[in-house]
C-alpha atoms as a PDB file:
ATOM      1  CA  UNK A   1     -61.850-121.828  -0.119  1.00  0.00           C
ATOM      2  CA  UNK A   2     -61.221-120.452  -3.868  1.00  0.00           C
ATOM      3  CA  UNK A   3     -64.254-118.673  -4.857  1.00  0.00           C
ATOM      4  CA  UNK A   4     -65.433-119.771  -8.367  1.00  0.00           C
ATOM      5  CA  UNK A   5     -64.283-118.728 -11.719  1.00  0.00           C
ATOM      6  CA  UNK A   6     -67.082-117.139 -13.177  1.00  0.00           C
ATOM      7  CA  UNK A   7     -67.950-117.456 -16.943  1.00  0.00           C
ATOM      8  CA  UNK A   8     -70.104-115.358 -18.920  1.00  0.00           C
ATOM      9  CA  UNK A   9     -70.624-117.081 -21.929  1.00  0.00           C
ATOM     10  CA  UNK A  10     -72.412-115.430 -24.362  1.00  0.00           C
ATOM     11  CA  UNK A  11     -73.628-116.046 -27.976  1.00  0.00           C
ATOM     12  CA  UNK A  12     -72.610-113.732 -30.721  1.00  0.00           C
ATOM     13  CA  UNK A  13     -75.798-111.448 -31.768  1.00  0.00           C
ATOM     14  CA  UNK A  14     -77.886-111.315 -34.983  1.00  0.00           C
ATOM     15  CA  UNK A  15     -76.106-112.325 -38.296  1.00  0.00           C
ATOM     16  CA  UNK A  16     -77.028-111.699 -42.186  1.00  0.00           C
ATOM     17  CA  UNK A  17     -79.526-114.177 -43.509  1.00  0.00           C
ATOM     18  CA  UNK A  18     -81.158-114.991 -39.737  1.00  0.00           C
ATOM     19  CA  UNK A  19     -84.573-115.497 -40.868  1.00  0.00           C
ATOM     20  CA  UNK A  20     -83.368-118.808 -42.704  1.00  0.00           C
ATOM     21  CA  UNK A  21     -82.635-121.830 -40.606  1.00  0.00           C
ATOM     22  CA  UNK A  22     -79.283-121.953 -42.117  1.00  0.00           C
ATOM     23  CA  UNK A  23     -75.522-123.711 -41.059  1.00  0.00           C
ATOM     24  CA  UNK A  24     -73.315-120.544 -41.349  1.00  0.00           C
ATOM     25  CA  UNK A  25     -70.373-122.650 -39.714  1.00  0.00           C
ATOM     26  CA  UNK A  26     -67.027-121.216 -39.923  1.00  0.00           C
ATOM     27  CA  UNK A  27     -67.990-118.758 -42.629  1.00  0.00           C
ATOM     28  CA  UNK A  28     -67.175-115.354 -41.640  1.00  0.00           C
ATOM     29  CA  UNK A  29     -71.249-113.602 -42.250  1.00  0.00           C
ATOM     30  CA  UNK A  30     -71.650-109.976 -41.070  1.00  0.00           C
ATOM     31  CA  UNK A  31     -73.700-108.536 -37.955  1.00  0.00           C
ATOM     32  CA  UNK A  32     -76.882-107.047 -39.031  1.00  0.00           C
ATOM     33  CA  UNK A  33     -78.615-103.471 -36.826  1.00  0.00           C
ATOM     34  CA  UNK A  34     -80.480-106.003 -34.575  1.00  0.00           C
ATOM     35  CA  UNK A  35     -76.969-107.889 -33.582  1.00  0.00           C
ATOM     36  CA  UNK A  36     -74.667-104.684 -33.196  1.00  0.00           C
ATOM     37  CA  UNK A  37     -77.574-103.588 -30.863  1.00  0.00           C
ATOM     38  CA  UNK A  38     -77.892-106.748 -29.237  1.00  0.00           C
ATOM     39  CA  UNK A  39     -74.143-106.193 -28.418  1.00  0.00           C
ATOM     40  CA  UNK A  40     -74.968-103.417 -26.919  1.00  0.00           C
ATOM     41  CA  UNK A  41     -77.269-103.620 -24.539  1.00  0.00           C
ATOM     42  CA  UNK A  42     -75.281-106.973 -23.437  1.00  0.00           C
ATOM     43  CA  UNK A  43     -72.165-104.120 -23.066  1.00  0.00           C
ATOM     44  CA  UNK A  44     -74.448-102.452 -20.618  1.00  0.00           C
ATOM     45  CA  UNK A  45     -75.749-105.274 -18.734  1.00  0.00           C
ATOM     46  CA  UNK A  46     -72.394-106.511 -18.027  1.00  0.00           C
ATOM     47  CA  UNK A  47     -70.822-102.790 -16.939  1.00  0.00           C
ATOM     48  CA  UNK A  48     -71.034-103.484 -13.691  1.00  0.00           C
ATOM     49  CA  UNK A  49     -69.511-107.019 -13.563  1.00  0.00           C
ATOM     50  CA  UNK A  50     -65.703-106.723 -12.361  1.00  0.00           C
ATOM     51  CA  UNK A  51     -64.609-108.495 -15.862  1.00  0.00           C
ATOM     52  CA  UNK A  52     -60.808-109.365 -15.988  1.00  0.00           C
ATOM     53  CA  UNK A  53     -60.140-110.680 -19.362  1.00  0.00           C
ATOM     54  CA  UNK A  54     -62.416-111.545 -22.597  1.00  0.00           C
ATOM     55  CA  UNK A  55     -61.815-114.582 -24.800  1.00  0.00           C
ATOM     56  CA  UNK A  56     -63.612-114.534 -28.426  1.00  0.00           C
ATOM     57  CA  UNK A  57     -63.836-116.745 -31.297  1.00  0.00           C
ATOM     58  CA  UNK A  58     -62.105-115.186 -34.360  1.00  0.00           C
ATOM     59  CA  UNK A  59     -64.510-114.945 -36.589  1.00  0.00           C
ATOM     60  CA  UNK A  60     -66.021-111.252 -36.897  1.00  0.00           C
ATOM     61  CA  UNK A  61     -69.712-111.863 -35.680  1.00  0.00           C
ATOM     62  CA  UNK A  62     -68.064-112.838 -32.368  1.00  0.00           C
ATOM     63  CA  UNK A  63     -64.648-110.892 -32.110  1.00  0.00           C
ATOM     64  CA  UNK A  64     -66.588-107.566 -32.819  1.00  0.00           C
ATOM     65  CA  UNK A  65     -68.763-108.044 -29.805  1.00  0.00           C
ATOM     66  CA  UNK A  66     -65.975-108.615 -27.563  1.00  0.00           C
ATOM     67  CA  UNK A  67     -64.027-105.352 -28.982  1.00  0.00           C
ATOM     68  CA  UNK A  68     -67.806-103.655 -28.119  1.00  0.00           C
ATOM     69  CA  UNK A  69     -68.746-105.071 -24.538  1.00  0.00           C
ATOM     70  CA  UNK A  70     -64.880-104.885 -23.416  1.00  0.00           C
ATOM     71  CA  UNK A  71     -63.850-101.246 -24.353  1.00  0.00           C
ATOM     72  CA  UNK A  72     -65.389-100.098 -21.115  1.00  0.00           C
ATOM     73  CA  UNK A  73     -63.156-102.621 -19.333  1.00  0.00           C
ATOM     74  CA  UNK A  74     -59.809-101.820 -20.820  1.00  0.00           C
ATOM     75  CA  UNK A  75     -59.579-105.154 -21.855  1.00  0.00           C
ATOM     76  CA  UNK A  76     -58.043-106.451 -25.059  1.00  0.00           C
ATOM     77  CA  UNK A  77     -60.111-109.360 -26.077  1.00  0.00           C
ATOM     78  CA  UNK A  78     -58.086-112.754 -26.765  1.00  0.00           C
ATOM     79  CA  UNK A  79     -58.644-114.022 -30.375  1.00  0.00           C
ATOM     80  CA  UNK A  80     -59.010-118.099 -30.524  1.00  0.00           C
ATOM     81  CA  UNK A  81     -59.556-119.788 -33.534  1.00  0.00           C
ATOM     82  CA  UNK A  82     -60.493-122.974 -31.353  1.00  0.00           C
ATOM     83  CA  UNK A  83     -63.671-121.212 -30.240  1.00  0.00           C
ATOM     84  CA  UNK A  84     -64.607-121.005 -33.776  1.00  0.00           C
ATOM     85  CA  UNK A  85     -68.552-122.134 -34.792  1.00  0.00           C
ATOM     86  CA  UNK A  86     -68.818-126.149 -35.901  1.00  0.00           C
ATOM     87  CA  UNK A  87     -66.798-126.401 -39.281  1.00  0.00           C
ATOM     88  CA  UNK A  88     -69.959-128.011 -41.393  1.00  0.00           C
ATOM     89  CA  UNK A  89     -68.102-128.927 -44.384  1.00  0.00           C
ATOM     90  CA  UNK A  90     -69.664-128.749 -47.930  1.00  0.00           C
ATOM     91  CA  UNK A  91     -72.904-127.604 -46.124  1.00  0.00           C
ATOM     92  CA  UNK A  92     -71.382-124.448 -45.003  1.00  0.00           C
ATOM     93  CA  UNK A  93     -73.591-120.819 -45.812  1.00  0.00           C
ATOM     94  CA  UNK A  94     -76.434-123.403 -46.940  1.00  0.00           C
ATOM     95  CA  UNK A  95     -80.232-122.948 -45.967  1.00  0.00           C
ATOM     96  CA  UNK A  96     -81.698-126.375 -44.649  1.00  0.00           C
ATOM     97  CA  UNK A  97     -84.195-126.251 -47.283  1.00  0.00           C
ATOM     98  CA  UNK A  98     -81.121-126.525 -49.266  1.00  0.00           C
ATOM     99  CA  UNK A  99     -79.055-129.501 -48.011  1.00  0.00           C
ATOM    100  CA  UNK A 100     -81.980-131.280 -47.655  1.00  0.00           C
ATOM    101  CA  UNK A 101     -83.149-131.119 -51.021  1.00  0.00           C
ATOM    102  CA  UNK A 102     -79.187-131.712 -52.022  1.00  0.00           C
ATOM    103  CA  UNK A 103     -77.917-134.312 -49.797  1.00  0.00           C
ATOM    104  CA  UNK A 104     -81.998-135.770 -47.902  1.00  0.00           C
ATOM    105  CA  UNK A 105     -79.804-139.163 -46.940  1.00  0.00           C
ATOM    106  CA  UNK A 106     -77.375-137.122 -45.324  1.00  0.00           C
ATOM    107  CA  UNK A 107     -79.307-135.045 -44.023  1.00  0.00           C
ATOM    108  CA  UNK A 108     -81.350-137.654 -41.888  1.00  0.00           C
ATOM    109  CA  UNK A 109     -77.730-139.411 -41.335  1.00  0.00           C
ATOM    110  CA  UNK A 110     -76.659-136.452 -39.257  1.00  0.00           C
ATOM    111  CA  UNK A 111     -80.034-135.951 -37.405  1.00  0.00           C
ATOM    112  CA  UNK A 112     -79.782-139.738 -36.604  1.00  0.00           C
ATOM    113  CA  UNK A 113     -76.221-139.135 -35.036  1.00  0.00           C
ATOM    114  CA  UNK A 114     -75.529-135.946 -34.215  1.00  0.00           C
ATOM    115  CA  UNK A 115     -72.563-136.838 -31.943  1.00  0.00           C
ATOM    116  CA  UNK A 116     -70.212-138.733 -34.701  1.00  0.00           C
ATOM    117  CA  UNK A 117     -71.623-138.206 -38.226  1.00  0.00           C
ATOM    118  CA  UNK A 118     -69.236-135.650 -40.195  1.00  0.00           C
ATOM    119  CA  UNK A 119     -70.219-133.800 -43.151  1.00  0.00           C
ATOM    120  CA  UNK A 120     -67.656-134.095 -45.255  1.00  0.00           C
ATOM    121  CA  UNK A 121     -64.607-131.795 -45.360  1.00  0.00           C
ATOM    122  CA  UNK A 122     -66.333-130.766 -41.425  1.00  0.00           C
ATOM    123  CA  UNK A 123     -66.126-131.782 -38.367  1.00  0.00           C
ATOM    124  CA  UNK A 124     -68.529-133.679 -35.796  1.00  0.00           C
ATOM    125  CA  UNK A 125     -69.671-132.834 -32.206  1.00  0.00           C
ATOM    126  CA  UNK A 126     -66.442-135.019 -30.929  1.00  0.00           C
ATOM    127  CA  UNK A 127     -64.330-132.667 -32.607  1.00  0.00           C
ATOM    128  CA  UNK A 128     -65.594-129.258 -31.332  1.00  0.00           C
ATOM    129  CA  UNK A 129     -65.654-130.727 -28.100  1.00  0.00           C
ATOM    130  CA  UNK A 130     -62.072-131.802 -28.033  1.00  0.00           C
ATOM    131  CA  UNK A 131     -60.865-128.473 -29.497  1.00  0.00           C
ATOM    132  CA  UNK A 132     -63.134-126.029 -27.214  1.00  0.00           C
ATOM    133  CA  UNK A 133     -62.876-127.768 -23.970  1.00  0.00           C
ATOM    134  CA  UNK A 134     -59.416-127.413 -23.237  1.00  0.00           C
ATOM    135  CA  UNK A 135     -59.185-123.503 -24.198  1.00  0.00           C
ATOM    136  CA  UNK A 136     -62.400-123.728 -21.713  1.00  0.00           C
ATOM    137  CA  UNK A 137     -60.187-125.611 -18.824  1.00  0.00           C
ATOM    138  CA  UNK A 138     -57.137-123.476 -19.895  1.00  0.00           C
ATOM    139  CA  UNK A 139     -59.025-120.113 -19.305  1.00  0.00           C
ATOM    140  CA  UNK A 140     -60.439-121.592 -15.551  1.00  0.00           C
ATOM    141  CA  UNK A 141     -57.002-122.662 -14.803  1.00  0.00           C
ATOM    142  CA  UNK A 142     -55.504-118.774 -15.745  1.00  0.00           C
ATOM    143  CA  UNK A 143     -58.079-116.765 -14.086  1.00  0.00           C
ATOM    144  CA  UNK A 144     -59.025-118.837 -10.406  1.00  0.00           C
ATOM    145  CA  UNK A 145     -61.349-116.726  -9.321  1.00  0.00           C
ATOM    146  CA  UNK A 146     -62.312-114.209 -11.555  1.00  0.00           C
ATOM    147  CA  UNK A 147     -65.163-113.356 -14.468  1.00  0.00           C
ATOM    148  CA  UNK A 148     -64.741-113.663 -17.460  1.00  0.00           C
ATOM    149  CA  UNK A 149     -65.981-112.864 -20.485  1.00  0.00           C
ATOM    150  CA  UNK A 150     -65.919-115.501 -23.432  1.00  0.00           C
ATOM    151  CA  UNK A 151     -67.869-114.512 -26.672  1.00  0.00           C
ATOM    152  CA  UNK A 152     -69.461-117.607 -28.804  1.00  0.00           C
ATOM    153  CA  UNK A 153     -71.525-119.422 -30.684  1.00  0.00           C
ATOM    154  CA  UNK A 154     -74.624-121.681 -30.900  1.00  0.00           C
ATOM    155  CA  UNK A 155     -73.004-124.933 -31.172  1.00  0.00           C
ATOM    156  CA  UNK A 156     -69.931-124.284 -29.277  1.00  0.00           C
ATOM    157  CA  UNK A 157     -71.767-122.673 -26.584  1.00  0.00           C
ATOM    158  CA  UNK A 158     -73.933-125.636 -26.422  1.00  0.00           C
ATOM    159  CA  UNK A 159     -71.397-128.103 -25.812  1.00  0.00           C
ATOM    160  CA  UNK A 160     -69.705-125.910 -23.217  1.00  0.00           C
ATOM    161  CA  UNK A 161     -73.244-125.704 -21.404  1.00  0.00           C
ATOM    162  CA  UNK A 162     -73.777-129.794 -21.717  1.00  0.00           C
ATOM    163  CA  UNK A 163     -70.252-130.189 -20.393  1.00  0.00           C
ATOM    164  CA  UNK A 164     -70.863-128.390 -17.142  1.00  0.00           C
ATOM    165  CA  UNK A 165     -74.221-130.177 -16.520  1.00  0.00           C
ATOM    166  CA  UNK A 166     -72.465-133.347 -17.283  1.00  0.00           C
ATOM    167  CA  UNK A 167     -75.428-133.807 -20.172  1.00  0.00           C
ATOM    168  CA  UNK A 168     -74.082-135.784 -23.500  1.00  0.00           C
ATOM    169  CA  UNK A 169     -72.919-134.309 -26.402  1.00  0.00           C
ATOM    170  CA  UNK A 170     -76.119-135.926 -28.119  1.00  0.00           C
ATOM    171  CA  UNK A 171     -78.601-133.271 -26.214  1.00  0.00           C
ATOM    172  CA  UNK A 172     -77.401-130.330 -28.372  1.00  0.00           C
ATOM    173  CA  UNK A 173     -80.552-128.913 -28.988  1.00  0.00           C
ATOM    174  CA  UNK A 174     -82.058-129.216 -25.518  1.00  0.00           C
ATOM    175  CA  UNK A 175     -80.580-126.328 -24.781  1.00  0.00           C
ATOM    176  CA  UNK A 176     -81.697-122.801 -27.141  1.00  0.00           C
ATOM    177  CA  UNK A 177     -78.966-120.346 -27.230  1.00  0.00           C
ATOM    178  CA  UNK A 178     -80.607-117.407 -29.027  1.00  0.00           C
ATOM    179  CA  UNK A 179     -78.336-114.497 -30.463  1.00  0.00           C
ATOM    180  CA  UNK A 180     -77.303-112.364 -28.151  1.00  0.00           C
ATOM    181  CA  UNK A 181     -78.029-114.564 -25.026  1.00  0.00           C
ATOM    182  CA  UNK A 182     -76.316-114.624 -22.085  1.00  0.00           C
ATOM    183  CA  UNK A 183     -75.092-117.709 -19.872  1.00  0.00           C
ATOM    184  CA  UNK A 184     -73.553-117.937 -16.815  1.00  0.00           C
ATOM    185  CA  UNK A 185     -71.379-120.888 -15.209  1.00  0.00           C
ATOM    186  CA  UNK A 186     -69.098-120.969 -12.041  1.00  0.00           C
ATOM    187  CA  UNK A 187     -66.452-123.592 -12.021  1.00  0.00           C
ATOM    188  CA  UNK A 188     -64.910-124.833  -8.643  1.00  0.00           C
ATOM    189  CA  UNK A 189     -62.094-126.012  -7.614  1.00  0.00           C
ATOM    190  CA  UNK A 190     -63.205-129.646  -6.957  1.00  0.00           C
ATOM    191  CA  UNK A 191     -63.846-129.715 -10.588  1.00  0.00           C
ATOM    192  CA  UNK A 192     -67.368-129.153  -9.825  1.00  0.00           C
ATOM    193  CA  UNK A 193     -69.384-126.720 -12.351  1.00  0.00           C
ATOM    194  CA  UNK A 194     -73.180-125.091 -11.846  1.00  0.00           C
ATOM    195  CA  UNK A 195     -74.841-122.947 -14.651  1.00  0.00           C
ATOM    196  CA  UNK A 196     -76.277-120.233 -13.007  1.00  0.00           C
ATOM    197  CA  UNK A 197     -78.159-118.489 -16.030  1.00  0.00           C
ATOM    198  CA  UNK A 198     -79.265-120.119 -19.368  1.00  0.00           C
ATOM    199  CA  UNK A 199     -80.090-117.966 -22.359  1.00  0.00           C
ATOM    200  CA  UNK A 200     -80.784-114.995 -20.554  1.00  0.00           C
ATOM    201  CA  UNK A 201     -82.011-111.821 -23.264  1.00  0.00           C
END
């Protein structure tokens, strides 16, 4: 029997402007002490985990992680722009107290449907889920097996999680996924997938 795949999914650490609930998106915001060291001590609780290969969104809060956890590996992490945060549109960089003083009918449109509603110029839940999941399948299919390292974010985490349990798309936030978390899942060969650790810190 193929042993699993193993996945170590974990969420990029602390960014710039944290202590506002805010939709960051695709904007590229820096790290701030608290997330570099978060990046750290996730380096050190992974050094003994026989990592093969790393796979990183490309924006900087993510991709500088993976360069920090997988130096001790000798691994060159894989840049993806499909494991890139939810693209919110004209919302993007705003605080919530912002859009919904802006756009308050929008606002309650998305919370309504989280799965289909699209801010505009963004994307929906559909979409991130049709362009992470197959760079998710593609990296299981590459590295039977193995661990692996794959360095994310809150949303796109999320729907990877909700995929493996099988959970719809519109139970986002039943699952937390603090910065600098760490999540397991093993993936078997009958297509079969188990998280074995949810937003460890």
């Amino acid at each position: 029997m193929t042993p699993a795949t193993r996945i170590h999914l974990i969420r990029h650490g602390q960014v710039a402007g944290y202590d506002q609930p805010r939709y960051n998106g695709q904007t590229d915001v820096a790290l701030t002490d608290v997330g570099l060291e978060q990046y750290h001590r996730l380096k050190d609780l992974l050094s003994d985990k026989p990592i093969s290969a790393c796979y990183t969104s490309d924006l900087s809060r993510c991709a500088i992680g993976a360069d920090i956890i997988c130096g001790q590996f000798g691994i060159e992490p894989v840049r993806r722009r499909e494991l890139r945060e939810l693209n919110i549109g004209i919302w993007e960089g705003m605080t919530w107290q912002e859009i919904t003083a802006r756009w308050p009918e929008e606002w309650r449109a998305r919370l309504a449907d989280l799965v289909n509603y699209r801010v505009p110029e963004g994307e929906n839940l559909l979409d991130v889920h049709n362009r992470v999941m197959p760079v998710i399948a593609e990296i299981i299919e590459r590295h039977k097996g193995q661990e692996i390292l794959v360095v994310g974010h809150g949303g796109v985490n999320r729907v990877v999680l909700l995929n493996a349990i099988g959970a719809p798309l519109a139970g986002m936030f039943n699952i937390e996924q603090n910065y600098g978390c760490h999540n397991i899942i093993d993936y078997y060969a009958d297509n079969r997938a188990t998280v074995k650790l949810l937003n460890g810190l």
